[in-house]
Protein backbone atom coordinates (compact mmCIF):
# COMPACT_ATOMS: atom_id res chain seq x y z
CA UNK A 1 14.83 -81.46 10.59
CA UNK A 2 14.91 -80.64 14.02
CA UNK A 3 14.69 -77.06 16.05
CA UNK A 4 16.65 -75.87 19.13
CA UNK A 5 14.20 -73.37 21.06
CA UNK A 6 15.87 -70.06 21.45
CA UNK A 7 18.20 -69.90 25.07
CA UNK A 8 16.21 -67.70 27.61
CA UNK A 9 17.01 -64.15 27.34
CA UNK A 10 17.66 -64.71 31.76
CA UNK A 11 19.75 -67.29 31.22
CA UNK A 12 22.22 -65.50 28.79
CA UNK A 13 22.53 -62.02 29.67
CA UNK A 14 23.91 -60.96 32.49
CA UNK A 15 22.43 -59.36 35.43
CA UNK A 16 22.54 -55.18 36.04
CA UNK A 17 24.30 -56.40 39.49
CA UNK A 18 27.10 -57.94 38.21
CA UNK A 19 28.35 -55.57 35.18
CA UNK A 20 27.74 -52.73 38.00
CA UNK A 21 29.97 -54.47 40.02
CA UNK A 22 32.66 -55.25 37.08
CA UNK A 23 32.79 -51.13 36.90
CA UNK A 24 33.05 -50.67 40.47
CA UNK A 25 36.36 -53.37 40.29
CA UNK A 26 37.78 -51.85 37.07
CA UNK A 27 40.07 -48.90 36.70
CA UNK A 28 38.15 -46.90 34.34
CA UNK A 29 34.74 -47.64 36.13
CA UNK A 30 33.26 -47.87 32.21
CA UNK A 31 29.79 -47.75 32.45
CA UNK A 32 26.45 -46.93 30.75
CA UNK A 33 22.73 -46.86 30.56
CA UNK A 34 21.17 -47.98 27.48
CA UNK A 35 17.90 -46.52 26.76
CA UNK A 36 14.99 -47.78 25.08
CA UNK A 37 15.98 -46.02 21.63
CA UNK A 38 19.39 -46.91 21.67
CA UNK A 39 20.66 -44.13 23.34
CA UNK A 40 23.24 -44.24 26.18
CA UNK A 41 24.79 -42.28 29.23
CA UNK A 42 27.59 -43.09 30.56
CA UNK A 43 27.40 -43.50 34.64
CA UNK A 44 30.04 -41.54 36.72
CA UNK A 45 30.85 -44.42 38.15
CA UNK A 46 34.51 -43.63 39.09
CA UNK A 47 32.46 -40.57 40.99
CA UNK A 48 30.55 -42.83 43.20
CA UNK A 49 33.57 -44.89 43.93
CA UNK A 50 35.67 -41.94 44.73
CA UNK A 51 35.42 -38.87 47.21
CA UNK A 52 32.91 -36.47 47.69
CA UNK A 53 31.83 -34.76 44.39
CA UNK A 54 30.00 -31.49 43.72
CA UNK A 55 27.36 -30.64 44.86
CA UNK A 56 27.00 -33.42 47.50
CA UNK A 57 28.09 -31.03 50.47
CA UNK A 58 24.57 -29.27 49.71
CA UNK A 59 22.59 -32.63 50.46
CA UNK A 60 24.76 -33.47 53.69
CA UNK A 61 24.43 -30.25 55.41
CA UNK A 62 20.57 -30.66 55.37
CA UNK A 63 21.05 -34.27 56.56
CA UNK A 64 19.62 -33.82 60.61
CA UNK A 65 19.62 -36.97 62.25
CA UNK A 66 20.15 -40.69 61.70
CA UNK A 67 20.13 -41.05 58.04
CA UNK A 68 19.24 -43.83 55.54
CA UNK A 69 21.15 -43.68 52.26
CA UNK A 70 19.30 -45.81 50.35
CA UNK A 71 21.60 -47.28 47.11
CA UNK A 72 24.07 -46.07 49.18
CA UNK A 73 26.89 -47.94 46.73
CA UNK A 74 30.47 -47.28 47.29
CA UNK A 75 29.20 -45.09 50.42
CA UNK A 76 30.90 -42.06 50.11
CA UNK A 77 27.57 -39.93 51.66
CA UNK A 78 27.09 -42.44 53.93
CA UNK A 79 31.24 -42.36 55.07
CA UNK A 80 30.96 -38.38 55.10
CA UNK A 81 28.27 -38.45 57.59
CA UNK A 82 29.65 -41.28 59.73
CA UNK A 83 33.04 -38.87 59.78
CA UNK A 84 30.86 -36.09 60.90
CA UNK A 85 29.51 -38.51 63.71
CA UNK A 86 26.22 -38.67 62.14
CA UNK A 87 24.38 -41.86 62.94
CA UNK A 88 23.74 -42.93 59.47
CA UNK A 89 23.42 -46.57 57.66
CA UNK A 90 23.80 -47.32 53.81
CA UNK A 91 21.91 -49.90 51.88
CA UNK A 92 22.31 -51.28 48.70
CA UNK A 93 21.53 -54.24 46.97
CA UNK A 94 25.32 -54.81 45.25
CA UNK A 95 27.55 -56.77 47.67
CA UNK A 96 30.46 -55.43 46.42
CA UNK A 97 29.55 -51.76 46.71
CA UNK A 98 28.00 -52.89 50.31
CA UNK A 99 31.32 -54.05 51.17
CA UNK A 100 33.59 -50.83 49.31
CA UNK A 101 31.22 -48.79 51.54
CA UNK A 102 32.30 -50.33 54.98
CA UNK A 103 36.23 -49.67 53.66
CA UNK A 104 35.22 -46.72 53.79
CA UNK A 105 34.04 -46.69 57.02
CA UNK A 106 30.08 -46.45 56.43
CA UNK A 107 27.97 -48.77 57.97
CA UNK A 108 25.97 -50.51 55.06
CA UNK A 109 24.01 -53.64 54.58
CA UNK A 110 23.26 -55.29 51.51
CA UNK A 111 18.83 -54.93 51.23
CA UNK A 112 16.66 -54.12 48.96
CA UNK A 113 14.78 -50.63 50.03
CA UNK A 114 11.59 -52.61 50.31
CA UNK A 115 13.50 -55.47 52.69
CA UNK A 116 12.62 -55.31 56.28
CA UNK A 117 15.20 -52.80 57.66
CA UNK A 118 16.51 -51.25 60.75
CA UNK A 119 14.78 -48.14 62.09
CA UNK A 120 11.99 -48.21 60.20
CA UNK A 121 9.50 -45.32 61.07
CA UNK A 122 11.92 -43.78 63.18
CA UNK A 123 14.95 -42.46 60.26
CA UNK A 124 14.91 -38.62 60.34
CA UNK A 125 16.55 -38.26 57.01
CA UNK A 126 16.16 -40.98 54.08
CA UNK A 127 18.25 -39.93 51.03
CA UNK A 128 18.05 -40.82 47.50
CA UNK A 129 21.02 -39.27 45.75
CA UNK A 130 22.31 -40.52 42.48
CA UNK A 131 19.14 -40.39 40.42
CA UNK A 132 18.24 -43.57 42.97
CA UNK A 133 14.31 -41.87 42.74
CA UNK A 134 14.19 -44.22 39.87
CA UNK A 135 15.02 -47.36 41.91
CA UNK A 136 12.45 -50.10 40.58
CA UNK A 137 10.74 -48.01 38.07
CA UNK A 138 7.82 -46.27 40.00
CA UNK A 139 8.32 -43.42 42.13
CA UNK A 140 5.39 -42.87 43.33
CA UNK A 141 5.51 -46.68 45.23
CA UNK A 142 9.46 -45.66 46.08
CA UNK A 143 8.32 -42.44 48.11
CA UNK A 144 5.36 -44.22 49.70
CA UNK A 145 7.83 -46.72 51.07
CA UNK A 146 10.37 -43.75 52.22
CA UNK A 147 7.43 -42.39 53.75
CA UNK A 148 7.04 -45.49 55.56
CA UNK A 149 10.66 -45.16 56.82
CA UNK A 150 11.16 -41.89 58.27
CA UNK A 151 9.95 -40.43 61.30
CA UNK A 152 7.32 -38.03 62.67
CA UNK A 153 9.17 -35.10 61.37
CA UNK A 154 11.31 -37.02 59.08
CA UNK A 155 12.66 -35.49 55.68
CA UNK A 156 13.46 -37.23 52.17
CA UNK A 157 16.02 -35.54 50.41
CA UNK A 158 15.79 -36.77 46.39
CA UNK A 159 18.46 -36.00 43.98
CA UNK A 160 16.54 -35.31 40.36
CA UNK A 161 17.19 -35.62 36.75
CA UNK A 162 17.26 -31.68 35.14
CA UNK A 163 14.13 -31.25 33.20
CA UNK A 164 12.77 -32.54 30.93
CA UNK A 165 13.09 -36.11 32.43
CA UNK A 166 12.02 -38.54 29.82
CA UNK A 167 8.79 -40.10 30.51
CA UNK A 168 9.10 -43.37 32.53
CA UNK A 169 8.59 -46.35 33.28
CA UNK A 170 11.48 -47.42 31.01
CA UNK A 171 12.93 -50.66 30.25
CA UNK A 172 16.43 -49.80 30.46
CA UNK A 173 20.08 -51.65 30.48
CA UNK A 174 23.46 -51.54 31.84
CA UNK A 175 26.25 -51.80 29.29
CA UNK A 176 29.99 -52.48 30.25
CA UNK A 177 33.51 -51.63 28.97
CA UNK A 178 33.61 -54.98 27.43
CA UNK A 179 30.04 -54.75 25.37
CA UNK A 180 28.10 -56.84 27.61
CA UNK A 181 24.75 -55.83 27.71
CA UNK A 182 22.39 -56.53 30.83
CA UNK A 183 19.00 -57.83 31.36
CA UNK A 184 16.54 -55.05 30.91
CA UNK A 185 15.02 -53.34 34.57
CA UNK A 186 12.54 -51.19 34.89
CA UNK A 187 14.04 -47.37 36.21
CA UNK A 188 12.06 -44.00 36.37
CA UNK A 189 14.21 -40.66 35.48
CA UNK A 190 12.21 -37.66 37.38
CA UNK A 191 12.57 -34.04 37.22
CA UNK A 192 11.72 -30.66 39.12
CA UNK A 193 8.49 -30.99 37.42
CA UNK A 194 7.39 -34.11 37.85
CA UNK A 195 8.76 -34.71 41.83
CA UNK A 196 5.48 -32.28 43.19
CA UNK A 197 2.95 -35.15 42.06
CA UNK A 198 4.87 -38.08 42.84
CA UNK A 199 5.18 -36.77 46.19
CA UNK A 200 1.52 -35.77 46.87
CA UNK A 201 0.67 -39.23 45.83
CA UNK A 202 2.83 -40.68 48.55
CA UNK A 203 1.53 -38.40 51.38
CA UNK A 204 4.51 -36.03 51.04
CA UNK A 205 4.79 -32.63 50.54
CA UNK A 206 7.43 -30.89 48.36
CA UNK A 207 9.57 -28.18 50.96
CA UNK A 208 12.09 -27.26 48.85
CA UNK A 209 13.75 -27.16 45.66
CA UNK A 210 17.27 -26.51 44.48
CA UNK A 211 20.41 -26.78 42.57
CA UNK A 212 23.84 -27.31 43.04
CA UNK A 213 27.41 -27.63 40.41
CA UNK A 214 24.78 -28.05 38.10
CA UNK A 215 22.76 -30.43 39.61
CA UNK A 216 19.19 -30.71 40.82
CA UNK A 217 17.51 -31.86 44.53
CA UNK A 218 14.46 -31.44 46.44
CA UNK A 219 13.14 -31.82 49.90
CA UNK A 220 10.07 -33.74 50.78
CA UNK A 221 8.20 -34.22 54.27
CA UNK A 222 5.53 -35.96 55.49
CA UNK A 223 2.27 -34.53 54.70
CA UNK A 224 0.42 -35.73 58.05
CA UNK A 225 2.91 -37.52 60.79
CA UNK A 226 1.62 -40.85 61.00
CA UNK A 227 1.20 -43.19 64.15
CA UNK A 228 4.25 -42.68 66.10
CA UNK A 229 6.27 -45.64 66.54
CA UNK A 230 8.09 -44.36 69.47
CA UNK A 231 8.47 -41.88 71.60
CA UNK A 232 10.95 -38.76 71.21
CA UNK A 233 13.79 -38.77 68.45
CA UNK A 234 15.34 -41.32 67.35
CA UNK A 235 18.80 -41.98 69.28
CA UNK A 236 21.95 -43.76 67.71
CA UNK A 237 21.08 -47.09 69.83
CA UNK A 238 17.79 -47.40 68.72
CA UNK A 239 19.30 -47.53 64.97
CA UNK A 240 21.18 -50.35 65.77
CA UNK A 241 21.96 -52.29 62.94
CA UNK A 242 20.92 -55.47 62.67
């Protein structure tokens, strides 16, 4: 009798990228999180992809500067400051939402937030809307590496989950309109309670909370301004993207 080893789990399931990108292309934009206990929340997907939604006006009126959106996807923040002749750039690491994010006239490149990237120590706002505070699975590494990114008197503007956040790290999964379920990642949900600590461990310092349409942000800044990289603010040439 013989034995065929079990296929690896990599090898079969498909990647949080590409069923992300399936809902970006489809016309429902289907799309949920699977939690570790079997729950699951569906994404607003067709939200990203479309116009501004509620609530975002609040986070681009305290955008001041050149901006980083950071998993910028379909790029409508990113688009709404460019239209307001912002200086702003988008990254994300899904080449299709890179690309629906320069139709609609953002400028966005496809990076990972820890990638080498234009303008670092020099961004005056870094933004992580979309619950994108959970990027990788630890926030306090994420805001040390904003922290990293913005400016002297640079601001992080953080988009949070309404408490109570459920405890992270969590394996969690991507499941589309079709049943195809992804390769587990690791994501972080954080609320209004937990944000204070995450940010004193990065060298931030929490400057404001607040809510909008039902959803929840905060402010962070830089608890001491670190080596300046250059001198005065940042101007739209030296964000040049690269």
């Amino acid at each position: 009798m013989t034995t065929t080893a079990p296929p690896d789990r990599a090898t079969t399931e498909p990647s949080p990228t590409s069923l992300y990108e399936a809902a970006l292309r489809s016309a429902d934009g289907r799309l949920w999180v699977r939690h570790p206990d079997g729950r699951r929340d569906r994404l607003p997907v067709l939200c990203w992809r479309g116009g501004l939604a509620p609530g975002d006006a609040s986070l681009l009126r305290r955008c001041t500067g050149p901006t980083l959106d950071v998993g910028c996807g379909p790029g409508r923040l990113t688009a709404a400051l460019a239209a307001r002749g912002m200086p702003s750039l988008g990254i994300d690491v899904a080449p299709f939402a890179v690309r629906l994010a320069r139709l609609a006239g953002a400028a966005a490149l496809c990076r990972d937030v820890f990638d080498p990237l234009p303008g670092q120590g020099r961004w005056s706002t870094l933004l992580l809307a979309d619950g994108n505070i959970g990027i990788g699975g630890d926030p306090t590494r994420l805001l040390t590496r904003a922290a990293a990114l913005l400016g002297p008197a640079g601001q992080l503007l953080v988009e949070l989950l309404p408490d109570p956040a459920p405890p992270g790290p969590l394996l969690v999964s991507l499941e589309g309109a079709d049943g195809r379920v992804s390769r587990p990642f690791p994501w972080s949900f954080v609320g209004p309670a937990d944000i204070r600590g995450h940010a004193t461990a990065a060298g931030l310092v929490l400057t404001e909370l607040w809510g909008d349409h039902s959803r929840r942000f905060a402010a962070l800044s830089l608890a001491r301004p670190p080596r300046q990289v250059s001198s005065g603010r940042a101007s739209a040439d030296q964000m040049k993207i690269h």
